[in-house]
N, C-alpha and C. Protein backbone atom coordinates (compact mmCIF):
# COMPACT_ATOMS: atom_id res chain seq x y z
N UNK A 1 9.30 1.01 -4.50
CA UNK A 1 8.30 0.05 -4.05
C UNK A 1 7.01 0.32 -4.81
N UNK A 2 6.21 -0.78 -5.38
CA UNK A 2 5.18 -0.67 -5.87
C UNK A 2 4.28 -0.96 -5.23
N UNK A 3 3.17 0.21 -5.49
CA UNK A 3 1.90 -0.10 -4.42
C UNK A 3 0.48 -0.11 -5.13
N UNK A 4 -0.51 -1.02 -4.81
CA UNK A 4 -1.26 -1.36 -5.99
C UNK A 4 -2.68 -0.51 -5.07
N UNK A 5 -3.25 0.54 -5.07
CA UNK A 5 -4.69 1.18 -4.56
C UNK A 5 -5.61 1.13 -5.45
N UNK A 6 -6.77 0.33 -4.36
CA UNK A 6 -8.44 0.46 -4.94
C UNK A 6 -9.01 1.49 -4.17
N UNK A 7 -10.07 2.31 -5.11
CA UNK A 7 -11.18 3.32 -4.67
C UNK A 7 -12.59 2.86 -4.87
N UNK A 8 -13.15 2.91 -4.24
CA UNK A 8 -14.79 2.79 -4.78
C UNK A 8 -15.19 3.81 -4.52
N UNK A 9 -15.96 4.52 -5.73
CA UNK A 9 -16.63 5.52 -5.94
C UNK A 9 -17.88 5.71 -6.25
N UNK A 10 -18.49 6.35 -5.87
CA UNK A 10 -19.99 6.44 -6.43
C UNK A 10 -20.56 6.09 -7.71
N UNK A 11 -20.06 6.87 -8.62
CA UNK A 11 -20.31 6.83 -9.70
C UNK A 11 -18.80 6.74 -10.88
N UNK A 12 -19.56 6.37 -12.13
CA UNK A 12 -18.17 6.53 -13.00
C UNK A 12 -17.29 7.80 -13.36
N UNK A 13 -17.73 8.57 -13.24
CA UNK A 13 -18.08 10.26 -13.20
C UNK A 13 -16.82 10.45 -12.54
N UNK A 14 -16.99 9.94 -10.91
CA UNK A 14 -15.96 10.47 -9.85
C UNK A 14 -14.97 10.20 -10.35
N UNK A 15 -15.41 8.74 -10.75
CA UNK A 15 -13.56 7.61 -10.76
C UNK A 15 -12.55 8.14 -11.89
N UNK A 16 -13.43 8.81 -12.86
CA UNK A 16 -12.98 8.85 -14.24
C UNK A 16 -12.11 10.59 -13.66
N UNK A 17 -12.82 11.08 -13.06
CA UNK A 17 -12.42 12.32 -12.58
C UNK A 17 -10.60 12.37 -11.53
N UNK A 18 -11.35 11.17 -10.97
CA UNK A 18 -9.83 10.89 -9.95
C UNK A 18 -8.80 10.31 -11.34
N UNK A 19 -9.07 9.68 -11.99
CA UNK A 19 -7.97 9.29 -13.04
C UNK A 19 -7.59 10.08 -13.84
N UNK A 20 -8.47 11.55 -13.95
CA UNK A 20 -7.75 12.98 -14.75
C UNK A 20 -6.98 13.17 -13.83
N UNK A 21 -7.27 13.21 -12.37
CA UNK A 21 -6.37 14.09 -11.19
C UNK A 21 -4.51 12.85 -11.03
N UNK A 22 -4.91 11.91 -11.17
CA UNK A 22 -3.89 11.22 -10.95
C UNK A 22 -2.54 11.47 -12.51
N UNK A 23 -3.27 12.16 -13.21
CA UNK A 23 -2.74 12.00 -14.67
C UNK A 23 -1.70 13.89 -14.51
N UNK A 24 -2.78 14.47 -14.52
CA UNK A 24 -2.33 15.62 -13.62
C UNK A 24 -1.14 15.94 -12.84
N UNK A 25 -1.23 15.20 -11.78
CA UNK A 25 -0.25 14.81 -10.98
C UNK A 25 0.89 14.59 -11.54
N UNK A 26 0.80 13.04 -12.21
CA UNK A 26 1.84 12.84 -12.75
C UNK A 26 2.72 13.72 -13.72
N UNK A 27 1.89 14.44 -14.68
CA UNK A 27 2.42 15.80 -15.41
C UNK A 27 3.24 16.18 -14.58
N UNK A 28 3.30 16.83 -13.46
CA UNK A 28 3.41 17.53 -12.74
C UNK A 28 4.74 17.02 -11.42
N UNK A 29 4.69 15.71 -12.17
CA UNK A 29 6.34 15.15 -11.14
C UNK A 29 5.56 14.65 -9.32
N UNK A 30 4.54 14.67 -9.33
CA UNK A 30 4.14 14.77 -7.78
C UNK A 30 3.66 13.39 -7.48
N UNK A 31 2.86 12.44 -9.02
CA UNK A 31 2.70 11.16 -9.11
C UNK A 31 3.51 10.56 -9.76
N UNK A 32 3.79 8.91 -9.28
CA UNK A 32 4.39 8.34 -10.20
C UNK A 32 3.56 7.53 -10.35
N UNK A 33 2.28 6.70 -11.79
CA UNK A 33 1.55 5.90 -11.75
C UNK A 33 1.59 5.61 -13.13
N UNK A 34 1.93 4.17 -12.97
CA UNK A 34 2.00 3.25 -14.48
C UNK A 34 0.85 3.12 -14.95
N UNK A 35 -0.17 2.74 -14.52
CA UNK A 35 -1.56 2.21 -14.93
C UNK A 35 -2.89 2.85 -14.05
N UNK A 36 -3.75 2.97 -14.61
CA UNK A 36 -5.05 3.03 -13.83
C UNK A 36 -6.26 2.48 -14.46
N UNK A 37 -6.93 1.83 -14.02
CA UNK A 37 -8.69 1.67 -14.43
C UNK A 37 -9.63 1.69 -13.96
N UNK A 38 -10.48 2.22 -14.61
CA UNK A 38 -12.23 2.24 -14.06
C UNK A 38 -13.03 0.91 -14.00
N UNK A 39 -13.56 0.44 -13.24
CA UNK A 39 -14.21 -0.51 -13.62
C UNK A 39 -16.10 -0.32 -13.34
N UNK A 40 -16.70 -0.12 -13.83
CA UNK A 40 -17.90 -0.11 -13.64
C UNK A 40 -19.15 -1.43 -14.51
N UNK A 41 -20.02 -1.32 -13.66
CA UNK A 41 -21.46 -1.85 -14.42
C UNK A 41 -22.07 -1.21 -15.36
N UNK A 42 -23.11 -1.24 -16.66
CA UNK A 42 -23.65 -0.65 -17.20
C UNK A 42 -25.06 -0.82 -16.77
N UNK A 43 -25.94 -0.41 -17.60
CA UNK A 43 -27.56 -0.49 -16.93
C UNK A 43 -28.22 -1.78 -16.85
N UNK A 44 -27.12 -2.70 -18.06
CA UNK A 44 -27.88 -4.17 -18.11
C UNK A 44 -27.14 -5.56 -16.85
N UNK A 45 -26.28 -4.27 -16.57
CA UNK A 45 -24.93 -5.34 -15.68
C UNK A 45 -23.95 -5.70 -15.74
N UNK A 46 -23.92 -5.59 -17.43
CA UNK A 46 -22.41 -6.05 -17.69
C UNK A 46 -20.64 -5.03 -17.45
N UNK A 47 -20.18 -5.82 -16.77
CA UNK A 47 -18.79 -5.49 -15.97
C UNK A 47 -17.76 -4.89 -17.29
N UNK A 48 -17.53 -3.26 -17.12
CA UNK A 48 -16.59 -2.97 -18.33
C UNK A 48 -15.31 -2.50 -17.22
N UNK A 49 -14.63 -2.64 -17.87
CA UNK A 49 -13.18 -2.15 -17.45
C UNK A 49 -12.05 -1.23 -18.85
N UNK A 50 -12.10 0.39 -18.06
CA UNK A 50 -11.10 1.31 -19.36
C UNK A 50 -10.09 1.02 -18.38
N UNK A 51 -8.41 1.24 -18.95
CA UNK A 51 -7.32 1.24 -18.50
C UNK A 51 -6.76 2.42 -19.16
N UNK A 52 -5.95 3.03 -18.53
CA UNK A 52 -4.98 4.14 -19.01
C UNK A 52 -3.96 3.00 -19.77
N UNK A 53 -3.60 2.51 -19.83
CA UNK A 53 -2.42 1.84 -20.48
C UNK A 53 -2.59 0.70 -21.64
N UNK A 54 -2.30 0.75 -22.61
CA UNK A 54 -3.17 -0.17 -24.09
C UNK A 54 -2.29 -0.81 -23.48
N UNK A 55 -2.66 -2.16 -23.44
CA UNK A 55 -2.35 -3.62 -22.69
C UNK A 55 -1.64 -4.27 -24.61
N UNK A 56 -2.86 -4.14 -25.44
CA UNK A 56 -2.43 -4.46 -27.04
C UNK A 56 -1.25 -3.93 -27.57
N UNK A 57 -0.96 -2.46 -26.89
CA UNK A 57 -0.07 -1.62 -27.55
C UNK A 57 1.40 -2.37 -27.10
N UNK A 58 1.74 -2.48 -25.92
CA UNK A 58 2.58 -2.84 -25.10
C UNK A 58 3.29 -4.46 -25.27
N UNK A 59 2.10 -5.30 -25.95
CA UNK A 59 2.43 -6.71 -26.10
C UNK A 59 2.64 -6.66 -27.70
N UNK A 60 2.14 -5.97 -28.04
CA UNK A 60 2.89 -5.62 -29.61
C UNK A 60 4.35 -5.10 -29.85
N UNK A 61 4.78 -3.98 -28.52
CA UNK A 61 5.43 -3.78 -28.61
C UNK A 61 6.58 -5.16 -28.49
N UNK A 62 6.46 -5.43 -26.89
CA UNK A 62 7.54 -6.52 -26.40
C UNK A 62 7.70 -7.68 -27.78
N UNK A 63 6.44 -7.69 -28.46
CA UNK A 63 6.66 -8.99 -29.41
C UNK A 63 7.41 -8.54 -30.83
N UNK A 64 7.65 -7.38 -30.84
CA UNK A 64 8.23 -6.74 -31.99
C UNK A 64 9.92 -6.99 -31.63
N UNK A 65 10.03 -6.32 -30.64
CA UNK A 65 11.00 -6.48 -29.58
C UNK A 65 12.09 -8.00 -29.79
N UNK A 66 11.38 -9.16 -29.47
CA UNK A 66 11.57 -10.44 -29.21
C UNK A 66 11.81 -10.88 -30.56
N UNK A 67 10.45 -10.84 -31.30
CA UNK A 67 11.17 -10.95 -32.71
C UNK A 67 11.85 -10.72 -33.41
N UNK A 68 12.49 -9.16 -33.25
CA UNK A 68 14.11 -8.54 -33.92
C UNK A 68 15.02 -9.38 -33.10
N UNK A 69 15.00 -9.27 -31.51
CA UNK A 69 16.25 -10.33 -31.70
C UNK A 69 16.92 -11.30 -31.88
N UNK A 70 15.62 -12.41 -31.29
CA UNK A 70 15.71 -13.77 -31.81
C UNK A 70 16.06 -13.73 -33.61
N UNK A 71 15.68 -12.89 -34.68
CA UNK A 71 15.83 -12.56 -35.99
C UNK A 71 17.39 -12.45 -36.35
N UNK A 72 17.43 -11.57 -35.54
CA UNK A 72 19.29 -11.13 -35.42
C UNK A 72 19.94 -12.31 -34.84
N UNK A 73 19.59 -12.79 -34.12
CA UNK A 73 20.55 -14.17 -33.50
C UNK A 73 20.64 -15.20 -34.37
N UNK A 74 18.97 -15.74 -35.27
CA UNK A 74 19.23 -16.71 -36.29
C UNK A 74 19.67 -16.68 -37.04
N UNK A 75 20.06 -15.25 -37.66
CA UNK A 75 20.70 -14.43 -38.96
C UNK A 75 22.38 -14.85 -38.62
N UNK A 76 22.34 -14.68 -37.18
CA UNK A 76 23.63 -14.33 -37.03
C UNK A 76 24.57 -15.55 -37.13
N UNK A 77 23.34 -16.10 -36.27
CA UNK A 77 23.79 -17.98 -36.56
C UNK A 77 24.58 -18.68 -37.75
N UNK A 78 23.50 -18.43 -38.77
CA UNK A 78 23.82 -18.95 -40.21
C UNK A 78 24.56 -18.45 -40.75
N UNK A 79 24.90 -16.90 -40.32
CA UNK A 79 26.51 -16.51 -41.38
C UNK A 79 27.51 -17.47 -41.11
């Protein structure tokens, strides 16, 4: 079962701290967690968000993915 938890934390400091401890964990067999992010304000306001998980890396991957096989199927087609 997947379970999706928000924290609000004081500062970025804490949050970034709880996302070493959750990482930790997971090393360690005690967490199981696909993703995490910080989301904070900066001094002017503007809303940033880090993620443990490259979102780019992952859709590069699947599209690498999709493209070998659909590749192999049209290949396969035309013999």
């Amino acid at each position: 079962m997947t379970h999706l938890v928000v924290l609000g934390l004081d500062s970025r400091e804490d949050a970034e701290r709880v996302v070493q401890l959750t990482e930790e964990l997971a090393k360690q067999q005690l967490l199981q967690r696909e993703d995490a992010a910080v989301a904070y304000k900066d001094a002017k306001g503007k809303v940033h968000i880090e993620q443990t998980m490259s979102l780019t890396g992952a859709a590069a991957a699947s599209g690498a993915l999709w493209g070998t096989l659909i590749g192999e199927l049209v290949q396969a087609l035309q013999s």
